[in-house]
C-alpha atoms as a PDB file:
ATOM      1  CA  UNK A   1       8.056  -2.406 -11.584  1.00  0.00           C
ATOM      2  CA  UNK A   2      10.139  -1.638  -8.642  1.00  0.00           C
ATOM      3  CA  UNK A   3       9.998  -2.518  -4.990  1.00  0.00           C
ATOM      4  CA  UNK A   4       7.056  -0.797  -3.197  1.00  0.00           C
ATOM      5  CA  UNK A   5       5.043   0.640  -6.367  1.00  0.00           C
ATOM      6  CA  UNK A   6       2.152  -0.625  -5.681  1.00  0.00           C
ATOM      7  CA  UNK A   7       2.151  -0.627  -1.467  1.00  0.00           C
ATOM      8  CA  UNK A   8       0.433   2.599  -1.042  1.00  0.00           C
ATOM      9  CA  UNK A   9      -2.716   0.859  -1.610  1.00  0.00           C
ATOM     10  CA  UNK A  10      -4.126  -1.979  -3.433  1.00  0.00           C
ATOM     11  CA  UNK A  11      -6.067  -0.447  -6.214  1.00  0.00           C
ATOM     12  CA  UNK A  12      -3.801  -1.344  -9.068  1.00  0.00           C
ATOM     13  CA  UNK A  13      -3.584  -5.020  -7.973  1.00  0.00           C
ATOM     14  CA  UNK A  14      -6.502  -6.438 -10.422  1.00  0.00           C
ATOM     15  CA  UNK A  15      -5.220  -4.164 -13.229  1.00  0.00           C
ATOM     16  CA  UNK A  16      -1.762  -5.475 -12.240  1.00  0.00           C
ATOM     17  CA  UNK A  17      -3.018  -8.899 -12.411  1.00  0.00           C
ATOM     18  CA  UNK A  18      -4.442  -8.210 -15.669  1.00  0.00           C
ATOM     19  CA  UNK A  19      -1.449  -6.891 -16.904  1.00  0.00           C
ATOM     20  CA  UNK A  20       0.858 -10.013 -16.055  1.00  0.00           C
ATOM     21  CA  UNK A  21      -1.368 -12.215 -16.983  1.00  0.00           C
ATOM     22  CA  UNK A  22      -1.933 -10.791 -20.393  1.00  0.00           C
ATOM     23  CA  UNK A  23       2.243 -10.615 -20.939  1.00  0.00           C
ATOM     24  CA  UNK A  24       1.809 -14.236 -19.785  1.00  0.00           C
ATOM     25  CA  UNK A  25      -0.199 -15.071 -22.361  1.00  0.00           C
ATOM     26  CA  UNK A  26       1.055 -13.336 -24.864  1.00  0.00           C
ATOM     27  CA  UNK A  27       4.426 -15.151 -25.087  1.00  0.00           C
ATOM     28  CA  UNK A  28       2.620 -18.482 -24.490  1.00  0.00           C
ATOM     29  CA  UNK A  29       0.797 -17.480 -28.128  1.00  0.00           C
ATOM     30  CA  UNK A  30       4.174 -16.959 -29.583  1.00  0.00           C
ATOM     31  CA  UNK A  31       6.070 -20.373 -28.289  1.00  0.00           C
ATOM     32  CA  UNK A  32       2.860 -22.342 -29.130  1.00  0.00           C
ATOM     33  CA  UNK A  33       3.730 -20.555 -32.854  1.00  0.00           C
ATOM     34  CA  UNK A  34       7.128 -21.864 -32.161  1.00  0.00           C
ATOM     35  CA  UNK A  35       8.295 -18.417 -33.066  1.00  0.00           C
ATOM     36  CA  UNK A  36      12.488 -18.482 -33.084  1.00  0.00           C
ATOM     37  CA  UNK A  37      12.834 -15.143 -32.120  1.00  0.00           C
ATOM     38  CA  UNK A  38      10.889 -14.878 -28.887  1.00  0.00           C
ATOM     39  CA  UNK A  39      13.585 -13.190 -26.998  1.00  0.00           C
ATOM     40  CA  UNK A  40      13.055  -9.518 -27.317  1.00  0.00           C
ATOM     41  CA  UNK A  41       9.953 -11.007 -25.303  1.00  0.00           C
ATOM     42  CA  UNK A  42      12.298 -12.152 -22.373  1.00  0.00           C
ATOM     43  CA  UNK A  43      12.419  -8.879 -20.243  1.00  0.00           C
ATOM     44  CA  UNK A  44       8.673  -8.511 -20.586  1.00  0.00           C
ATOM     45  CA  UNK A  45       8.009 -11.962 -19.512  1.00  0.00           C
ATOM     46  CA  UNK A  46      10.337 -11.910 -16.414  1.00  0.00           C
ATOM     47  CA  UNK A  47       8.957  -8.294 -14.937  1.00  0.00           C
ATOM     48  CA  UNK A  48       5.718 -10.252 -15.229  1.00  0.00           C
ATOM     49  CA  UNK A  49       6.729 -13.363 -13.731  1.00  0.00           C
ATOM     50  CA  UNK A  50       8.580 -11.206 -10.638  1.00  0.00           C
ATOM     51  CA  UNK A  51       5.353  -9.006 -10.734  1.00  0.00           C
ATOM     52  CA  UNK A  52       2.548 -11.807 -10.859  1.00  0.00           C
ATOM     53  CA  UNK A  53       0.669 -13.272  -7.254  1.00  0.00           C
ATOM     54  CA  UNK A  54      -0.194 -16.291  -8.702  1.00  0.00           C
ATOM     55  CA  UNK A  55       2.400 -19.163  -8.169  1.00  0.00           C
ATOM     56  CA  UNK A  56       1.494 -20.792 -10.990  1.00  0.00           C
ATOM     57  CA  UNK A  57       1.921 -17.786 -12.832  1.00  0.00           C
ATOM     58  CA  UNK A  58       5.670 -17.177 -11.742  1.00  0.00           C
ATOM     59  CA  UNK A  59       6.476 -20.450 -12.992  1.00  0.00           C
ATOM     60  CA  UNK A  60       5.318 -20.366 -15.828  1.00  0.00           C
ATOM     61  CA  UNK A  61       7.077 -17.585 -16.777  1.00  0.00           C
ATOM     62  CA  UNK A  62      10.414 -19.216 -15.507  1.00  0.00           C
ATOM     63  CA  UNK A  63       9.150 -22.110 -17.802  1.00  0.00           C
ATOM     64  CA  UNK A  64       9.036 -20.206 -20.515  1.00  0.00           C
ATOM     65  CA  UNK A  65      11.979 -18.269 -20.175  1.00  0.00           C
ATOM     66  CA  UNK A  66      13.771 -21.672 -19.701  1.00  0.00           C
ATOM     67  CA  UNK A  67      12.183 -22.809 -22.643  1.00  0.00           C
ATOM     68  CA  UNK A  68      13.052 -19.146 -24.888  1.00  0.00           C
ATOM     69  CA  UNK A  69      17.114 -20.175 -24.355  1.00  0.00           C
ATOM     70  CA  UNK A  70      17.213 -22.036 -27.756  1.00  0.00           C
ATOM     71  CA  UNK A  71      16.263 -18.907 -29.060  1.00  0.00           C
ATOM     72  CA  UNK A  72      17.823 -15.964 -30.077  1.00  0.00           C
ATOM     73  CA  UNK A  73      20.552 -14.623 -27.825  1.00  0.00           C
ATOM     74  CA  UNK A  74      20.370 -17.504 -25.365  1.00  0.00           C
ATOM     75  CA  UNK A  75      22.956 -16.317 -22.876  1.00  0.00           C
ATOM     76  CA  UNK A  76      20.867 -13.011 -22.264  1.00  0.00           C
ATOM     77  CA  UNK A  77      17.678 -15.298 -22.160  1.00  0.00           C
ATOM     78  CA  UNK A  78      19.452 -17.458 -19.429  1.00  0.00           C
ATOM     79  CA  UNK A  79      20.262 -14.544 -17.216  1.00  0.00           C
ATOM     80  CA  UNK A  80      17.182 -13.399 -17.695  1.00  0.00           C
ATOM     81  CA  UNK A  81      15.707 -16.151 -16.006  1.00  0.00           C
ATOM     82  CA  UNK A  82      17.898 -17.101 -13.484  1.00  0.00           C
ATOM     83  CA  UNK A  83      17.395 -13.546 -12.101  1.00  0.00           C
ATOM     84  CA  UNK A  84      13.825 -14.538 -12.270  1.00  0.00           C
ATOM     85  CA  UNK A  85      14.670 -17.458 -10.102  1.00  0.00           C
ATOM     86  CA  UNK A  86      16.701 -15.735  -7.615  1.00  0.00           C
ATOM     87  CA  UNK A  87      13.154 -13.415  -7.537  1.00  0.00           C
ATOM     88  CA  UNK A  88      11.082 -16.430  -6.541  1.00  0.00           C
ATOM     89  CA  UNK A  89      13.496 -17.796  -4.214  1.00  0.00           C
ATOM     90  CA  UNK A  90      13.793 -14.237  -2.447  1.00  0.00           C
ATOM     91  CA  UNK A  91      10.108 -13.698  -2.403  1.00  0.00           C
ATOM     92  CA  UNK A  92       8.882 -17.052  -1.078  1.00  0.00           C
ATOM     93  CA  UNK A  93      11.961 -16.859   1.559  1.00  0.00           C
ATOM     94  CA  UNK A  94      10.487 -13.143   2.928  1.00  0.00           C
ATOM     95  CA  UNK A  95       6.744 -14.591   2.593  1.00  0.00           C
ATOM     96  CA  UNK A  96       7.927 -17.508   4.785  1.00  0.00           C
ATOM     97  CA  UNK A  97       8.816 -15.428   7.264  1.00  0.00           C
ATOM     98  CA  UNK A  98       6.020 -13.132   7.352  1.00  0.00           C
ATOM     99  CA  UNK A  99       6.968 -10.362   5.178  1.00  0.00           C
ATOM    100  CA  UNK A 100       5.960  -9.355   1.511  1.00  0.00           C
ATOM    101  CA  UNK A 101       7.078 -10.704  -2.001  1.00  0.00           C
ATOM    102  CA  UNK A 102       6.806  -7.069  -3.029  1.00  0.00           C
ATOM    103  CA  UNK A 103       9.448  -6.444  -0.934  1.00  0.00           C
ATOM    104  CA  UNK A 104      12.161  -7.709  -2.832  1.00  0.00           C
ATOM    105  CA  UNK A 105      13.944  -5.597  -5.129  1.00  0.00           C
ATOM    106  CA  UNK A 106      14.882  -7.250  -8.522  1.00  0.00           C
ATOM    107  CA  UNK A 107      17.491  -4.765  -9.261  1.00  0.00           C
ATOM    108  CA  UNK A 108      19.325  -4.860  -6.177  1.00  0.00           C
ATOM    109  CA  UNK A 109      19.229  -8.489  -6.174  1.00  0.00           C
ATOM    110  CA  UNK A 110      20.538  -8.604  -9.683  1.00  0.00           C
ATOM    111  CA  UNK A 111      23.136  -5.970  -8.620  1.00  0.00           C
ATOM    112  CA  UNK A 112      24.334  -8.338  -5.654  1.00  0.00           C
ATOM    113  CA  UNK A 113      24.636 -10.877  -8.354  1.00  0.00           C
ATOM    114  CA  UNK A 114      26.848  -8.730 -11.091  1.00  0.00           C
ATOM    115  CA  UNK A 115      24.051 -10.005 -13.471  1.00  0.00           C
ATOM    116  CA  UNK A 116      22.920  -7.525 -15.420  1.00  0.00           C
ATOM    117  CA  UNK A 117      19.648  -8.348 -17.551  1.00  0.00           C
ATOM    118  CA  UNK A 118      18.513  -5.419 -19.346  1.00  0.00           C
ATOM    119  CA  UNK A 119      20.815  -6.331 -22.818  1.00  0.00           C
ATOM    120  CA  UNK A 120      20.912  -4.037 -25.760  1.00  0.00           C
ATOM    121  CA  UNK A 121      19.172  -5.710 -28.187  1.00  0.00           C
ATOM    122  CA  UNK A 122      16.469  -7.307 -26.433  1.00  0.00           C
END
């Protein structure tokens, strides 16, 4: 899940689809459970949501993520997604002008940020 992974061609993008979608899904399952402890799910969820295509997609998983704060270790959860946002922002800013949402890299962004979202323990 890093900038460029999939660019040298485009036949991993159905099983990638699959793939976010399914993560997608999954944590839906577990907040429809109203599971408590849904955020060792958080990093999952946001690679999917920067990873997904589909719009509706993305924001669901910034939904959710939103939603997995009350849960667990909440200030993790809320970096978590407001990386995620800074994602969606970056990505619909470089498709506006022509270019690729696979071209933004989450890491770098969340290095430009001093956010760091991978947290021992999740």
């Amino acid at each position: 899940m890093y900038p460029y992974q999939r660019l040298d061609n485009d036949d991993f993008a159905f099983e990638d689809t699959q793939h976010c979608t399914s993560i997608i899904n999954a944590v839906r399952r577990c907040l429809a459970q109203d599971d408590k402890q849904t955020y060792h799910l958080a990093h999952a969820l946001f690679l999917a949501g920067a990873v997904t295509r589909s719009p509706a997609e993305q924001t669901a998983a910034f939904n959710m993520l939103r939603e997995m704060r009350h849960s667990g270790i909440a200030g993790a959860v809320t970096r978590v997604g407001y990386v995620l946002k800074l994602v969606m922002l970056n990505q619909a800013e470089r498709i506006s002008h022509g270019g690729s949402a696979d071209e933004v890299d989450w890491i770098e962004l969340a290095q430009n940020h001093s956010l760091k979202i991978v947290v021992m323990g999740m």
